[in-house]
N, C-alpha and C. Protein backbone atom coordinates (compact mmCIF):
# COMPACT_ATOMS: atom_id res chain seq x y z
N UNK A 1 -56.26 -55.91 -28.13
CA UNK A 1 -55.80 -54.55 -27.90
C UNK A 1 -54.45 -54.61 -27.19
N UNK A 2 -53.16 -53.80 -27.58
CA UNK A 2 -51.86 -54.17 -27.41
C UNK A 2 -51.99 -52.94 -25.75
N UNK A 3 -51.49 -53.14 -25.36
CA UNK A 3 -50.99 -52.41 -23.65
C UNK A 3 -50.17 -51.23 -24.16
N UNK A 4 -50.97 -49.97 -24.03
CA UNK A 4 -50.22 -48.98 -24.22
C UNK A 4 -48.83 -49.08 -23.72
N UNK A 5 -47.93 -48.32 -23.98
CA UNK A 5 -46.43 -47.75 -23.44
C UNK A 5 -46.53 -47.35 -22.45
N UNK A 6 -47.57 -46.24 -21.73
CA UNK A 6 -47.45 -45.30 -20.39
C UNK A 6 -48.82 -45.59 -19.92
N UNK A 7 -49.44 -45.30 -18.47
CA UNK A 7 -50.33 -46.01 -18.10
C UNK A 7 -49.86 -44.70 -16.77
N UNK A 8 -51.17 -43.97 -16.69
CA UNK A 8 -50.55 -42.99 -15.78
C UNK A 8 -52.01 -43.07 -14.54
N UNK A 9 -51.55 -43.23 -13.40
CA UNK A 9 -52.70 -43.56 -12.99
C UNK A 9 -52.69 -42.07 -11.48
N UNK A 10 -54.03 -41.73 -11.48
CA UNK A 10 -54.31 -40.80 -10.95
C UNK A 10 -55.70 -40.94 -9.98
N UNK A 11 -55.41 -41.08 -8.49
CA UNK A 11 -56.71 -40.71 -7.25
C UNK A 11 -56.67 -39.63 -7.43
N UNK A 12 -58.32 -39.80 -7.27
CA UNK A 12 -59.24 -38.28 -7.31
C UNK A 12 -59.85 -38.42 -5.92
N UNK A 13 -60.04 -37.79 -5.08
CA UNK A 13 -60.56 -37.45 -3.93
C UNK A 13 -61.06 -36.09 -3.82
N UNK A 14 -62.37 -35.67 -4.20
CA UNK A 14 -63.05 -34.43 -4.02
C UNK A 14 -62.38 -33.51 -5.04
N UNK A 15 -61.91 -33.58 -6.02
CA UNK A 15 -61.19 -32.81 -6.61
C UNK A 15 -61.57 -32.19 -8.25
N UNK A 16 -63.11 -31.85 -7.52
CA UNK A 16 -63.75 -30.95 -8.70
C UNK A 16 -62.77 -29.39 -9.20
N UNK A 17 -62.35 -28.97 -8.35
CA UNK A 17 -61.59 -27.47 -8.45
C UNK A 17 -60.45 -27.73 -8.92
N UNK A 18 -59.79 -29.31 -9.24
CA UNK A 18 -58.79 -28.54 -10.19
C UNK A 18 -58.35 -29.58 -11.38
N UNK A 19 -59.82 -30.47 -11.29
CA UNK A 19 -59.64 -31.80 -12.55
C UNK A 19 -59.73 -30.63 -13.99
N UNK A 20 -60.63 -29.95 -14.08
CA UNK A 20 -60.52 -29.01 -15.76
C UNK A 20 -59.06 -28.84 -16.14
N UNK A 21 -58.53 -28.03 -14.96
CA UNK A 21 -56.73 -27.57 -15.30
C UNK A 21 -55.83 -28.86 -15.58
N UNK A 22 -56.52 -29.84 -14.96
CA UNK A 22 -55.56 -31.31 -14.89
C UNK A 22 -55.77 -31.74 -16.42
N UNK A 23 -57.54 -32.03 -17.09
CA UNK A 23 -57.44 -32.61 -17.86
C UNK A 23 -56.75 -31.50 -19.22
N UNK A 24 -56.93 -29.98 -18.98
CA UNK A 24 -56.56 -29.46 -19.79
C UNK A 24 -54.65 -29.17 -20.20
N UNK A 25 -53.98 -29.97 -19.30
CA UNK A 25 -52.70 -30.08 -19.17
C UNK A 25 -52.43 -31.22 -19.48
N UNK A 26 -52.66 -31.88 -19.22
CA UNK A 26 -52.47 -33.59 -19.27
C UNK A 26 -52.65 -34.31 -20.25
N UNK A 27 -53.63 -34.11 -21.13
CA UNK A 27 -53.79 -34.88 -22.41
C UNK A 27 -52.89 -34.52 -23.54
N UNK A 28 -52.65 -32.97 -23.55
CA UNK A 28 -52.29 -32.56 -24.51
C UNK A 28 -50.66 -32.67 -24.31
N UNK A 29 -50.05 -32.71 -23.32
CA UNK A 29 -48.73 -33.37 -22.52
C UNK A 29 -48.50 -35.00 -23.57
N UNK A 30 -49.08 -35.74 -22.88
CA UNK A 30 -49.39 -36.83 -23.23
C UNK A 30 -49.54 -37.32 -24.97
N UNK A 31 -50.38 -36.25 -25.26
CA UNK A 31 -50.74 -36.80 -26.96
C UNK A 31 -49.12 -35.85 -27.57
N UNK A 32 -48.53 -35.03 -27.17
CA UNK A 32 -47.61 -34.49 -27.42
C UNK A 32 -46.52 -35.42 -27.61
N UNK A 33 -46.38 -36.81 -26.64
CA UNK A 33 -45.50 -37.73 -26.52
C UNK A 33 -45.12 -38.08 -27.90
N UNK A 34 -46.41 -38.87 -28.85
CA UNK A 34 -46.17 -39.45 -30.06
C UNK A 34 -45.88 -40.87 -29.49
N UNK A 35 -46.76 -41.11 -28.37
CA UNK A 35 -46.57 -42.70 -27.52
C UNK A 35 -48.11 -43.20 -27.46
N UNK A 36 -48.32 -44.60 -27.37
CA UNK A 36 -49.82 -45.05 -26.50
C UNK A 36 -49.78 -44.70 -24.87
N UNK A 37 -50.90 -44.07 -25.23
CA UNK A 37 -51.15 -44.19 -23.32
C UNK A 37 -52.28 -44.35 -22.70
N UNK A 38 -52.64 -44.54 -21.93
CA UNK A 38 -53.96 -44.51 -21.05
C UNK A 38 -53.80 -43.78 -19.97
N UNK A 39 -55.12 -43.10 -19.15
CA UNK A 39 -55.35 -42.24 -17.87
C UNK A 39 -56.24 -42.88 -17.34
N UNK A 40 -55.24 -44.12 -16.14
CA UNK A 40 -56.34 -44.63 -15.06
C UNK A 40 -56.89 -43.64 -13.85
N UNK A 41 -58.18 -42.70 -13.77
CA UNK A 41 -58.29 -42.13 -12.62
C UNK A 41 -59.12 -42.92 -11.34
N UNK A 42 -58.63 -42.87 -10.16
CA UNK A 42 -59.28 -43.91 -9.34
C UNK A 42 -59.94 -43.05 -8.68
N UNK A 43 -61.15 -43.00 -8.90
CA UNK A 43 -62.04 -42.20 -7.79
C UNK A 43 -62.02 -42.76 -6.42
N UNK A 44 -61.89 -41.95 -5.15
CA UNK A 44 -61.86 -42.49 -3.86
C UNK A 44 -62.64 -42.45 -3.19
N UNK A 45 -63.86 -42.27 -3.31
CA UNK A 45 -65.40 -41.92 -3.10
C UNK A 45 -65.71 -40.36 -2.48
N UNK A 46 -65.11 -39.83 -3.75
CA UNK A 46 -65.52 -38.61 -3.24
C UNK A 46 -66.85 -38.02 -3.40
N UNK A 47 -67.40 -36.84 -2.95
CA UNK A 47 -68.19 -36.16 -2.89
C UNK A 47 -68.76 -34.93 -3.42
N UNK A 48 -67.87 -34.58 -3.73
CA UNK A 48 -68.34 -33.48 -4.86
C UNK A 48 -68.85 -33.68 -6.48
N UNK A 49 -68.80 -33.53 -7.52
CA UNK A 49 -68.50 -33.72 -8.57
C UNK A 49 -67.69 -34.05 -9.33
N UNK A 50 -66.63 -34.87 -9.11
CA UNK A 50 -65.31 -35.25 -9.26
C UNK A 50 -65.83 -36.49 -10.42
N UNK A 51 -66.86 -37.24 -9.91
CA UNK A 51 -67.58 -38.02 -10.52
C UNK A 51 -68.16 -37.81 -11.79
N UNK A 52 -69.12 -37.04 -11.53
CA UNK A 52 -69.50 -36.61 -12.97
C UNK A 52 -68.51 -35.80 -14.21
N UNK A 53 -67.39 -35.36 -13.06
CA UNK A 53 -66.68 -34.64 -14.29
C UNK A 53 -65.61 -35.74 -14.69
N UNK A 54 -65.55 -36.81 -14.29
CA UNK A 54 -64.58 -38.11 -14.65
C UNK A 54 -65.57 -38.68 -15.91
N UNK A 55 -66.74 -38.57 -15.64
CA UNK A 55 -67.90 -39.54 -16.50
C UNK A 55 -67.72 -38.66 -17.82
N UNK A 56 -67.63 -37.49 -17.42
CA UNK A 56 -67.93 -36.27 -19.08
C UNK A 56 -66.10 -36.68 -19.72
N UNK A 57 -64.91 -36.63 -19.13
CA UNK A 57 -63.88 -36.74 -19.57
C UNK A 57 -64.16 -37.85 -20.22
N UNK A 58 -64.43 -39.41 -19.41
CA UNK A 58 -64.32 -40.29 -20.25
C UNK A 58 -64.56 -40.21 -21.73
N UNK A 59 -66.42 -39.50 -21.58
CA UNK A 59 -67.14 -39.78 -22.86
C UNK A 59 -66.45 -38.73 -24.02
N UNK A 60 -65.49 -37.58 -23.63
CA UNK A 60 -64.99 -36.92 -24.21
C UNK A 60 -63.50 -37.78 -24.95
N UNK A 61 -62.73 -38.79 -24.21
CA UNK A 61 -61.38 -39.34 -24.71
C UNK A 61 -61.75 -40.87 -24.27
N UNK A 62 -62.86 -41.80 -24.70
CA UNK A 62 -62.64 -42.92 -24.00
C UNK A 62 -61.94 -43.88 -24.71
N UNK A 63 -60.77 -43.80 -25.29
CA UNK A 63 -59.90 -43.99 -26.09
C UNK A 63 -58.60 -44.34 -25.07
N UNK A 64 -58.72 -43.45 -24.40
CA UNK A 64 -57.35 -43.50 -23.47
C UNK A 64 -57.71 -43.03 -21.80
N UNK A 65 -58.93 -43.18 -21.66
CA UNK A 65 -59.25 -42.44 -20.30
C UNK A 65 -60.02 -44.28 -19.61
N UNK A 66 -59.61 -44.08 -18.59
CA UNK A 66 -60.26 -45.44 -17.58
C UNK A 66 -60.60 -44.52 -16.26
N UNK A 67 -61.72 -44.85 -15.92
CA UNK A 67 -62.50 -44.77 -14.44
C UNK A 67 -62.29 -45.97 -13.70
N UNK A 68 -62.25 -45.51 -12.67
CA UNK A 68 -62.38 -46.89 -11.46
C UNK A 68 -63.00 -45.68 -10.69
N UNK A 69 -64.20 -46.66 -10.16
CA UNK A 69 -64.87 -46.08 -8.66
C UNK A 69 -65.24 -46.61 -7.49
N UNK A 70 -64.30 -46.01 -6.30
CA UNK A 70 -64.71 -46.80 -4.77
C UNK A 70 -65.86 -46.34 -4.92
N UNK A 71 -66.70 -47.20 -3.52
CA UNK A 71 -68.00 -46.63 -3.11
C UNK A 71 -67.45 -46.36 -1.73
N UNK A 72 -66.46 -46.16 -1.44
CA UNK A 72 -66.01 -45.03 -0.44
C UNK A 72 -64.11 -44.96 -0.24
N UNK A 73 -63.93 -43.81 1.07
CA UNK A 73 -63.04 -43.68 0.60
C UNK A 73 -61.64 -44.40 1.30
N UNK A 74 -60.69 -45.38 0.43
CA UNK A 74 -60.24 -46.46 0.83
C UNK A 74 -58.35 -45.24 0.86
N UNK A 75 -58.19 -44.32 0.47
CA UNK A 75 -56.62 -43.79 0.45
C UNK A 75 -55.87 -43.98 -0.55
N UNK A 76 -55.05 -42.90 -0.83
CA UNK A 76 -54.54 -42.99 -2.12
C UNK A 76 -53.86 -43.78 -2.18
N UNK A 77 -53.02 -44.35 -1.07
CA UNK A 77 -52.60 -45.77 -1.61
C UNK A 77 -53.35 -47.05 -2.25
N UNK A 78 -54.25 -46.92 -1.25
CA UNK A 78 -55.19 -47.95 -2.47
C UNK A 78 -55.61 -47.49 -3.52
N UNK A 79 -56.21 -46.43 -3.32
CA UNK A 79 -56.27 -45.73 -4.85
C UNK A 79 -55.01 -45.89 -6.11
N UNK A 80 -54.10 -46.08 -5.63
CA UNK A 80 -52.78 -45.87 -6.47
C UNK A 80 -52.45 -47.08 -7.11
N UNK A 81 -52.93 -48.14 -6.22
CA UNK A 81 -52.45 -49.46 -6.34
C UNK A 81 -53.62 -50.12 -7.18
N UNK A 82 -54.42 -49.99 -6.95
CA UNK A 82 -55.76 -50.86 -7.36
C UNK A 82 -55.55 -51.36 -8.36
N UNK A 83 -55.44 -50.45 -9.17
CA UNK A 83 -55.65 -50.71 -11.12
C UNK A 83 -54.61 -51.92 -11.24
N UNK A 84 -52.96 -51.76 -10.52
CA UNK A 84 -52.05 -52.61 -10.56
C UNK A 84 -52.42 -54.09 -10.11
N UNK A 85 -53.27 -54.20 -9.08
CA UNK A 85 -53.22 -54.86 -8.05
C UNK A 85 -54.83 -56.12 -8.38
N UNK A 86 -55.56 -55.08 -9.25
CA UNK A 86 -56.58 -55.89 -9.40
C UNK A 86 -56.57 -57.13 -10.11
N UNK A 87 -57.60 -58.33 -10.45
CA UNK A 87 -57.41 -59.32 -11.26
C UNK A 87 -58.74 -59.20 -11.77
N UNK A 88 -58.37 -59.29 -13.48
CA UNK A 88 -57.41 -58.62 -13.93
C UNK A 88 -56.74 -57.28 -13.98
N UNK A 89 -55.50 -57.32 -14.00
CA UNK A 89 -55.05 -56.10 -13.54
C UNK A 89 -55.46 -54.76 -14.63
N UNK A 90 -55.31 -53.88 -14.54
CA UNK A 90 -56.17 -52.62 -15.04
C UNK A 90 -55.06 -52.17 -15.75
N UNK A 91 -54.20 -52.36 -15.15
CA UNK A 91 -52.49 -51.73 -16.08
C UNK A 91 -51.71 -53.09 -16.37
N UNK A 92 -51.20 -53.20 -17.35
CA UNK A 92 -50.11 -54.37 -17.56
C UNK A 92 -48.74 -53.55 -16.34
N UNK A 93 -48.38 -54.80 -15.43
CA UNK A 93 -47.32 -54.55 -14.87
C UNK A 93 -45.84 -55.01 -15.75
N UNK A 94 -45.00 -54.45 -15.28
CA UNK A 94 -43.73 -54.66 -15.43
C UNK A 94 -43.07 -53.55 -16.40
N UNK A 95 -41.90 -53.31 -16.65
CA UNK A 95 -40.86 -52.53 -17.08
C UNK A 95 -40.55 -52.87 -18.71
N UNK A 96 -40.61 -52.35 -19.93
CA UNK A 96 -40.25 -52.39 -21.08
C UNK A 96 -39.46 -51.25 -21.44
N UNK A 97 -38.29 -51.62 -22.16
CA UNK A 97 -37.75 -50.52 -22.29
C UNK A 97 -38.48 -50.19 -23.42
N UNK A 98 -37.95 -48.54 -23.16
CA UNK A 98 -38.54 -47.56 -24.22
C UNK A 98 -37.70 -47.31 -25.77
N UNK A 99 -36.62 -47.45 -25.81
CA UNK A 99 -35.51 -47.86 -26.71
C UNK A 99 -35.15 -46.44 -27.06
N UNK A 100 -35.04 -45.90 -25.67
CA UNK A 100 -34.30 -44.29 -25.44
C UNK A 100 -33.52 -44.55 -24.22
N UNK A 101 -32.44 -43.44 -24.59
CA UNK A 101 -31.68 -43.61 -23.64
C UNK A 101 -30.36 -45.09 -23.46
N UNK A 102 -30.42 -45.33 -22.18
CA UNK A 102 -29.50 -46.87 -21.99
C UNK A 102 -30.10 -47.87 -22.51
């Protein structure tokens, strides 16, 4: 499987009230590109339903959608970093140009 182009990674922390508007903006943003991409969301051990509504997105786009879940809550910096940072890493690092622009 080739490493998408964009790799957009997103902490969730309790954020049942406004993941619907997120996923309902975001994909269609995204599939609008005419690019590969993936949506790493890093759950930060939240508490509400943030969880289950990450689990229904997946099974709805698991094509391009990735979960990661703390079992508590470590900060969006770690949250932000993880996917990068893990081994193996969750996102391919480094810079490719896009062959737009310079």
């Amino acid at each position: 499987m080739a490493a998408p182009d964009l790799s957009v990674i997103i902490p969730v922390y309790n954020e049942e009230a406004v993941l619907p508007t997120l996923f309902a903006r975001l994909y269609p943003a995204l599939d609008a590109l005419g690019r590969s991409y993936e949506i790493v969301f890093v759950n930060d051990g939240s508490r509400d339903r943030s969880v289950a509504m990450l689990r229904e997105q997946f099974q709805k786009r698991p094509e391009v959608t990735r979960v990661v879940l703390f079992n508590g809550n470590f900060g969006q910096h770690m949250a932000i970093m993880a996917p990068v940072t893990s081994r193996p890493p969750l996102v391919q690092r480094g810079i490719r140009r896009s062959g737009r622009g310079s």
